[in-house]
PDB file of N, CA and C in Angstrom:
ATOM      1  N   UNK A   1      12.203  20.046  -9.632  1.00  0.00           N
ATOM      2  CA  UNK A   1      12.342  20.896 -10.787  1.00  0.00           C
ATOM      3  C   UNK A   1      11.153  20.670 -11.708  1.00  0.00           C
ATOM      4  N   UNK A   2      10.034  21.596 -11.863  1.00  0.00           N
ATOM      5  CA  UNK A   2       9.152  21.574 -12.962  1.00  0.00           C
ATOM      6  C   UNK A   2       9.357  21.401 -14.552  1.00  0.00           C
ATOM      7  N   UNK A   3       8.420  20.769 -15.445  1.00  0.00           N
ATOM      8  CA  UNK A   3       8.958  20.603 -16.209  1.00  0.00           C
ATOM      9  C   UNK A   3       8.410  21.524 -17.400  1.00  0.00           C
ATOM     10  N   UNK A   4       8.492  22.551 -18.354  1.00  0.00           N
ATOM     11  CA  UNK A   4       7.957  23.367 -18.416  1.00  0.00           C
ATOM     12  C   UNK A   4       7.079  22.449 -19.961  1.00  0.00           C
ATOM     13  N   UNK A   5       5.634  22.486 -20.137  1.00  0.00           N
ATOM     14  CA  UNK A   5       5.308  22.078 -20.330  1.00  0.00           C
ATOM     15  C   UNK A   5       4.176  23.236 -21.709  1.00  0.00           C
ATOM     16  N   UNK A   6       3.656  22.906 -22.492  1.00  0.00           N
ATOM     17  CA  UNK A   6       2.510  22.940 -23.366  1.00  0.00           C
ATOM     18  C   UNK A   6       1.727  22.756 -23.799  1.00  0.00           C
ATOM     19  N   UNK A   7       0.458  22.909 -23.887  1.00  0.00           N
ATOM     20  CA  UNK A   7      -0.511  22.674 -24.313  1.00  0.00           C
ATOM     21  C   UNK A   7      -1.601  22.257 -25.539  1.00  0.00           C
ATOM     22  N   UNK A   8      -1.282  21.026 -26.320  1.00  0.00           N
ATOM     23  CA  UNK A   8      -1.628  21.392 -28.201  1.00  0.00           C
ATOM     24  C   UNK A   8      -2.560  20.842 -28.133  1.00  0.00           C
ATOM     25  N   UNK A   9      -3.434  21.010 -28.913  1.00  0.00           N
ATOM     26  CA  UNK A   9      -4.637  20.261 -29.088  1.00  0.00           C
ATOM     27  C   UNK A   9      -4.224  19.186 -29.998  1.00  0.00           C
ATOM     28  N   UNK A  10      -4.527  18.374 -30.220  1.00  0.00           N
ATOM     29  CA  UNK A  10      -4.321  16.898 -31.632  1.00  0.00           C
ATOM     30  C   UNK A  10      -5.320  16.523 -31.908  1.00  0.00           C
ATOM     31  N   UNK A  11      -5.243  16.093 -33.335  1.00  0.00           N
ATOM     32  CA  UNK A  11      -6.508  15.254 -34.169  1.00  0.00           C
ATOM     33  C   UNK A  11      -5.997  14.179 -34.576  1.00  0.00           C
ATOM     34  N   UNK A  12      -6.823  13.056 -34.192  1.00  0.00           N
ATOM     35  CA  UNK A  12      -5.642  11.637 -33.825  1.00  0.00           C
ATOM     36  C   UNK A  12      -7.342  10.275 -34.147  1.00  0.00           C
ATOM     37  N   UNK A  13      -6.997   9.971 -35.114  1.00  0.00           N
ATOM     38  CA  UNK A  13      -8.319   8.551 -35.442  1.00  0.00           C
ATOM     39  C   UNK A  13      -8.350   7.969 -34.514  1.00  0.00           C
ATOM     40  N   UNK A  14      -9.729   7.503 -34.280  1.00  0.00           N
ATOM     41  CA  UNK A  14     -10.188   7.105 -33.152  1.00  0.00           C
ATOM     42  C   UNK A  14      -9.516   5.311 -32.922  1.00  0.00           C
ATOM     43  N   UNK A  15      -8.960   4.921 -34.131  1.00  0.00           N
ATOM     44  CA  UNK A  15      -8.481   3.569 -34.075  1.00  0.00           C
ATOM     45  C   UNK A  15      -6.876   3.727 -33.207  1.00  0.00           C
ATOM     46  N   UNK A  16      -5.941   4.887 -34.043  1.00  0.00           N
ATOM     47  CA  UNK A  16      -4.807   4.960 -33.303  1.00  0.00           C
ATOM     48  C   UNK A  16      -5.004   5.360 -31.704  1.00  0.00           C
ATOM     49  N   UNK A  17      -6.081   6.535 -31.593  1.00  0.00           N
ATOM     50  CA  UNK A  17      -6.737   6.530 -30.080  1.00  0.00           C
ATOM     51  C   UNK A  17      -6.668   5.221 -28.668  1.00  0.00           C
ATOM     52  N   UNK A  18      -7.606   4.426 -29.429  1.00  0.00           N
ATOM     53  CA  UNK A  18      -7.742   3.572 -28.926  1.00  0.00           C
ATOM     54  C   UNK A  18      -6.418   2.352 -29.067  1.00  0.00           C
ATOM     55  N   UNK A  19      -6.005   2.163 -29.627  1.00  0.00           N
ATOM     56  CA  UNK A  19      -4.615   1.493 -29.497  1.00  0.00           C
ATOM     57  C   UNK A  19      -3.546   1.985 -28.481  1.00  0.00           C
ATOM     58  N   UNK A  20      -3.738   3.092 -28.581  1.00  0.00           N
ATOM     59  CA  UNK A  20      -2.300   4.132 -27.613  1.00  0.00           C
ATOM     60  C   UNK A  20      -3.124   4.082 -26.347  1.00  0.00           C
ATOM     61  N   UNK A  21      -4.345   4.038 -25.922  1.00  0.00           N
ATOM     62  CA  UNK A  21      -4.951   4.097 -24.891  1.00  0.00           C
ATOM     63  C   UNK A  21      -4.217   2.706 -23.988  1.00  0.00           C
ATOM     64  N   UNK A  22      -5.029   1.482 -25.110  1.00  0.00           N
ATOM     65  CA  UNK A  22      -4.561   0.248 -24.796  1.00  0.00           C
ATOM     66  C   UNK A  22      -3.140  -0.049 -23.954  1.00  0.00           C
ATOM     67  N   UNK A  23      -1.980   0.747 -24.873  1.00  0.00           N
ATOM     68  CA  UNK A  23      -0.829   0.596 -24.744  1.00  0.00           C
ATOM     69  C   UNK A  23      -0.476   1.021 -23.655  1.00  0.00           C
ATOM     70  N   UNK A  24      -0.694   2.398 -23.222  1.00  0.00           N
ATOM     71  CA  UNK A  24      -0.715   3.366 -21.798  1.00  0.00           C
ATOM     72  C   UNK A  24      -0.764   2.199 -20.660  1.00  0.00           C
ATOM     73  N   UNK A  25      -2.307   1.540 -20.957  1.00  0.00           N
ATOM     74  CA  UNK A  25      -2.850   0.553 -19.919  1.00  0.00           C
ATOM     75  C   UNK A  25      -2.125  -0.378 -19.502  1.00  0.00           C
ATOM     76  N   UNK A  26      -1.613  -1.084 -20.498  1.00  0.00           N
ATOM     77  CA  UNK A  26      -0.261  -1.837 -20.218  1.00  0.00           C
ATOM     78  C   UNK A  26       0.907  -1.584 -19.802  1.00  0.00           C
ATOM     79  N   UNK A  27       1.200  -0.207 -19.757  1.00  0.00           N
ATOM     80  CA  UNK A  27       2.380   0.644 -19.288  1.00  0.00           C
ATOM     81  C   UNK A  27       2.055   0.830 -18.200  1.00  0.00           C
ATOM     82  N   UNK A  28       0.713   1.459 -17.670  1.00  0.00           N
ATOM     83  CA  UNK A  28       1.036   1.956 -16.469  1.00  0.00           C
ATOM     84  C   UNK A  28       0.997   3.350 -16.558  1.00  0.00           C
ATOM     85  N   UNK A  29       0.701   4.108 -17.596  1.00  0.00           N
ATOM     86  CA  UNK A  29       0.567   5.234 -17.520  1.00  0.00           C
ATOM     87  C   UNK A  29      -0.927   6.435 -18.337  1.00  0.00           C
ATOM     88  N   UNK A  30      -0.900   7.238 -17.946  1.00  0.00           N
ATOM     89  CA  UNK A  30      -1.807   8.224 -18.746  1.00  0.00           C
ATOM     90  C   UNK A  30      -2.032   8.061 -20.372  1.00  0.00           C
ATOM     91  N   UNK A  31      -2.688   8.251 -21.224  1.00  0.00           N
ATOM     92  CA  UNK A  31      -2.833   8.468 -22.455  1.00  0.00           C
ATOM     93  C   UNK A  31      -1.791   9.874 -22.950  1.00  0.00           C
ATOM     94  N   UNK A  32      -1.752  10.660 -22.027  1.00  0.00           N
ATOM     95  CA  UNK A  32      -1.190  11.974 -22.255  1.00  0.00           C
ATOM     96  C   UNK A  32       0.201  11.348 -22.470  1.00  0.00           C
ATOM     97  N   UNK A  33       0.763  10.456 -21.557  1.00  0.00           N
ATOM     98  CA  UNK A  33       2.009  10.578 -20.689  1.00  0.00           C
ATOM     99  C   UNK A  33       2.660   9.441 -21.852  1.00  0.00           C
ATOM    100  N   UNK A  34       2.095   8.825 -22.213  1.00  0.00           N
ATOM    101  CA  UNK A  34       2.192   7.600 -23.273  1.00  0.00           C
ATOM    102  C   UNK A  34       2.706   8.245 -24.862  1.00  0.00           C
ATOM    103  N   UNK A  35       1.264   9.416 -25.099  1.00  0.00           N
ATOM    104  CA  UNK A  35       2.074   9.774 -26.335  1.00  0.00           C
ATOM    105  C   UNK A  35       2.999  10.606 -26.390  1.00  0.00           C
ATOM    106  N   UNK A  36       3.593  11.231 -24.983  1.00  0.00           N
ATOM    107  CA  UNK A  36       4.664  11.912 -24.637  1.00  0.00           C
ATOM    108  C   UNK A  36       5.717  11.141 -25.189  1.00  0.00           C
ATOM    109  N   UNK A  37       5.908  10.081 -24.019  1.00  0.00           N
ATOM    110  CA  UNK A  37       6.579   8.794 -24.148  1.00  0.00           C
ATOM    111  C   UNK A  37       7.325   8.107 -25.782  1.00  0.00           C
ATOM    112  N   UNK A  38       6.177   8.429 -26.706  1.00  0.00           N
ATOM    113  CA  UNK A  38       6.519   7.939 -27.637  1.00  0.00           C
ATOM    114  C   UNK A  38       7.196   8.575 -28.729  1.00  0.00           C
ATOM    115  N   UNK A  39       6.483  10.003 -29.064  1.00  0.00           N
ATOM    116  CA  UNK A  39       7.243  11.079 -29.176  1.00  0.00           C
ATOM    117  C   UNK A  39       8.561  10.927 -29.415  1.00  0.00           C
ATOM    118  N   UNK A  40       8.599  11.250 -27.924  1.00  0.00           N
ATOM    119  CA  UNK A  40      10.450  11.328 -27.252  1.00  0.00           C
ATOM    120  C   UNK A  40      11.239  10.132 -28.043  1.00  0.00           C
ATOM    121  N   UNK A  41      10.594   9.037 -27.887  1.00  0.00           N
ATOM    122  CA  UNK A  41      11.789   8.173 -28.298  1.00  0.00           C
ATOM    123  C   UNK A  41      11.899   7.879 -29.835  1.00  0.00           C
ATOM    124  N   UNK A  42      10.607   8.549 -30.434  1.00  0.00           N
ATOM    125  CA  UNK A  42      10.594   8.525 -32.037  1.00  0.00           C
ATOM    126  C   UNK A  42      12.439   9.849 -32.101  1.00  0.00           C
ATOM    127  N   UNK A  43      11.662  10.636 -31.428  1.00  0.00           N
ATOM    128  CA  UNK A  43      13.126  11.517 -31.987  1.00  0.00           C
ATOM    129  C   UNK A  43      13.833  11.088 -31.180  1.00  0.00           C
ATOM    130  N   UNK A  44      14.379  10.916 -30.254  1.00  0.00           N
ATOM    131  CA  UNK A  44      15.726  10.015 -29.624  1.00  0.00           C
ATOM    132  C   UNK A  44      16.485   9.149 -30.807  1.00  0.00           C
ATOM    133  N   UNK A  45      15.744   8.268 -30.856  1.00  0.00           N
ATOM    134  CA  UNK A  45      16.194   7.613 -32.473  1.00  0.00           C
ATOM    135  C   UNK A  45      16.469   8.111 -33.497  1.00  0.00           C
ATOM    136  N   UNK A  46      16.056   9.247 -34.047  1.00  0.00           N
ATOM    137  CA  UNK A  46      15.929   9.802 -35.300  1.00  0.00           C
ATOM    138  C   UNK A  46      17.409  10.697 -35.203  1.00  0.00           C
ATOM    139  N   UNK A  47      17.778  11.042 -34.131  1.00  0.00           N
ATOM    140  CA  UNK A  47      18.720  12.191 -33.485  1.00  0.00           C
ATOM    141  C   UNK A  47      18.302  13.155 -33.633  1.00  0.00           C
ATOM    142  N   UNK A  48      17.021  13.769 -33.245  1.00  0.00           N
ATOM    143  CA  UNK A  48      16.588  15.250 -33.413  1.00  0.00           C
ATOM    144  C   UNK A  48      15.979  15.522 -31.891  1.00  0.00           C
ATOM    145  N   UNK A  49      15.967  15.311 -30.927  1.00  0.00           N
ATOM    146  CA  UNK A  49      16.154  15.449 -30.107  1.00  0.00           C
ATOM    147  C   UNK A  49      17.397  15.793 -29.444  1.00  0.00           C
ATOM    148  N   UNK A  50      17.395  16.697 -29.072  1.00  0.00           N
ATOM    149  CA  UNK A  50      18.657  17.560 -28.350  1.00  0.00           C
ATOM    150  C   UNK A  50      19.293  16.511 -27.220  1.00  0.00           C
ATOM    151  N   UNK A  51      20.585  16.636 -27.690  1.00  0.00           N
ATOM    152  CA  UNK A  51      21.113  15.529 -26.157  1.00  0.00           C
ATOM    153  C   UNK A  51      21.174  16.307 -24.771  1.00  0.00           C
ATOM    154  N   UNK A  52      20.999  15.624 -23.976  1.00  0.00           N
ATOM    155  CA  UNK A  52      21.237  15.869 -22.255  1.00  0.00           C
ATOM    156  C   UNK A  52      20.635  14.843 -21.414  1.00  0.00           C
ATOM    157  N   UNK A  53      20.438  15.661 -19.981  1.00  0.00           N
ATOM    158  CA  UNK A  53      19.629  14.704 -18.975  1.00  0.00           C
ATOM    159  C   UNK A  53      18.240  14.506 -19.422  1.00  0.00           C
ATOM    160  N   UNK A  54      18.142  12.708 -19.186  1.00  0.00           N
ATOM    161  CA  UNK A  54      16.708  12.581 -19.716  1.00  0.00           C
ATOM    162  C   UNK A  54      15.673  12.876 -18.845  1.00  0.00           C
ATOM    163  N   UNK A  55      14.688  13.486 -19.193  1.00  0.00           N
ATOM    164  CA  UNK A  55      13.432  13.841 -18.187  1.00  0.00           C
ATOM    165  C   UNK A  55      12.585  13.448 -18.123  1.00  0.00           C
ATOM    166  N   UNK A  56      12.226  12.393 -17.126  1.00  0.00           N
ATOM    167  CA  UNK A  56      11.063  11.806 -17.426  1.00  0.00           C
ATOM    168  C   UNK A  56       9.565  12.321 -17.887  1.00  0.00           C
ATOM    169  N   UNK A  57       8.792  11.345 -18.612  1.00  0.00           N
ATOM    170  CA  UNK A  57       7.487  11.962 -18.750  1.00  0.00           C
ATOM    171  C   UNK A  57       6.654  11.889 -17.418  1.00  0.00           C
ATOM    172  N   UNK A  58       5.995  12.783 -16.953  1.00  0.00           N
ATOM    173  CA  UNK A  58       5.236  13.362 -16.090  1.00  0.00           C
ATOM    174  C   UNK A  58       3.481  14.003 -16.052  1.00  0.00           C
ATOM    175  N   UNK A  59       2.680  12.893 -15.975  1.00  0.00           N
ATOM    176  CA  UNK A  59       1.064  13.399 -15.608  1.00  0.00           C
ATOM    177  C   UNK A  59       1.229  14.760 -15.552  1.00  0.00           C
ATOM    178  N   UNK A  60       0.227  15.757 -16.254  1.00  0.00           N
ATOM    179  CA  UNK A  60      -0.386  16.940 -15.992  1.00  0.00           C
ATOM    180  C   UNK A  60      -1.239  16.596 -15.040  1.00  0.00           C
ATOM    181  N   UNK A  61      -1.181  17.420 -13.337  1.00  0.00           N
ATOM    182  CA  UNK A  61      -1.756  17.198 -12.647  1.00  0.00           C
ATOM    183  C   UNK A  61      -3.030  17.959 -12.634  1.00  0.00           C
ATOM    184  N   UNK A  62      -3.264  18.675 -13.577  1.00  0.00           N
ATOM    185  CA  UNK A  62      -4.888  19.280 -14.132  1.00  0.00           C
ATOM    186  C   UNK A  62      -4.982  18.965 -14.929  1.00  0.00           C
ATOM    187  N   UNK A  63      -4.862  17.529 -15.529  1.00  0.00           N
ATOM    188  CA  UNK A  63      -5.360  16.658 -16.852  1.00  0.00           C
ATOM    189  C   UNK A  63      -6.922  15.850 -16.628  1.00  0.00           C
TER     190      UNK A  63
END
């Protein structure tokens, strides 16, 4: 099942950049897939994220 996905551009300091890069690295995952990652669980917590099945984050395979 695809995950239907979007495209935004972001303007993001090159210090938080490089920190979230860092972090990815230690994860194991993409820079993309990381601030997906984080995102999600900022609103998971917050409860503004819609409940259901969780979907994992997933590489853009033309990233």
């Amino acid at each position: 099942m695809a995950v239907d996905k979007k495209a935004y551009p972001l303007r993001i300091s090159a210090a938080v950049l490089e920190a979230m890069q860092r972090w990815a690295d230690d994860d194991l995952r993409s820079l993309n897939a990381q601030i997906e990652y984080v995102l999600r669980e900022a609103l998971r917590k917050s409860g503004r994220l819609k409940p259901g099945k969780p979907q994992p984050v997933e590489d853009d395979p033309d990233a």
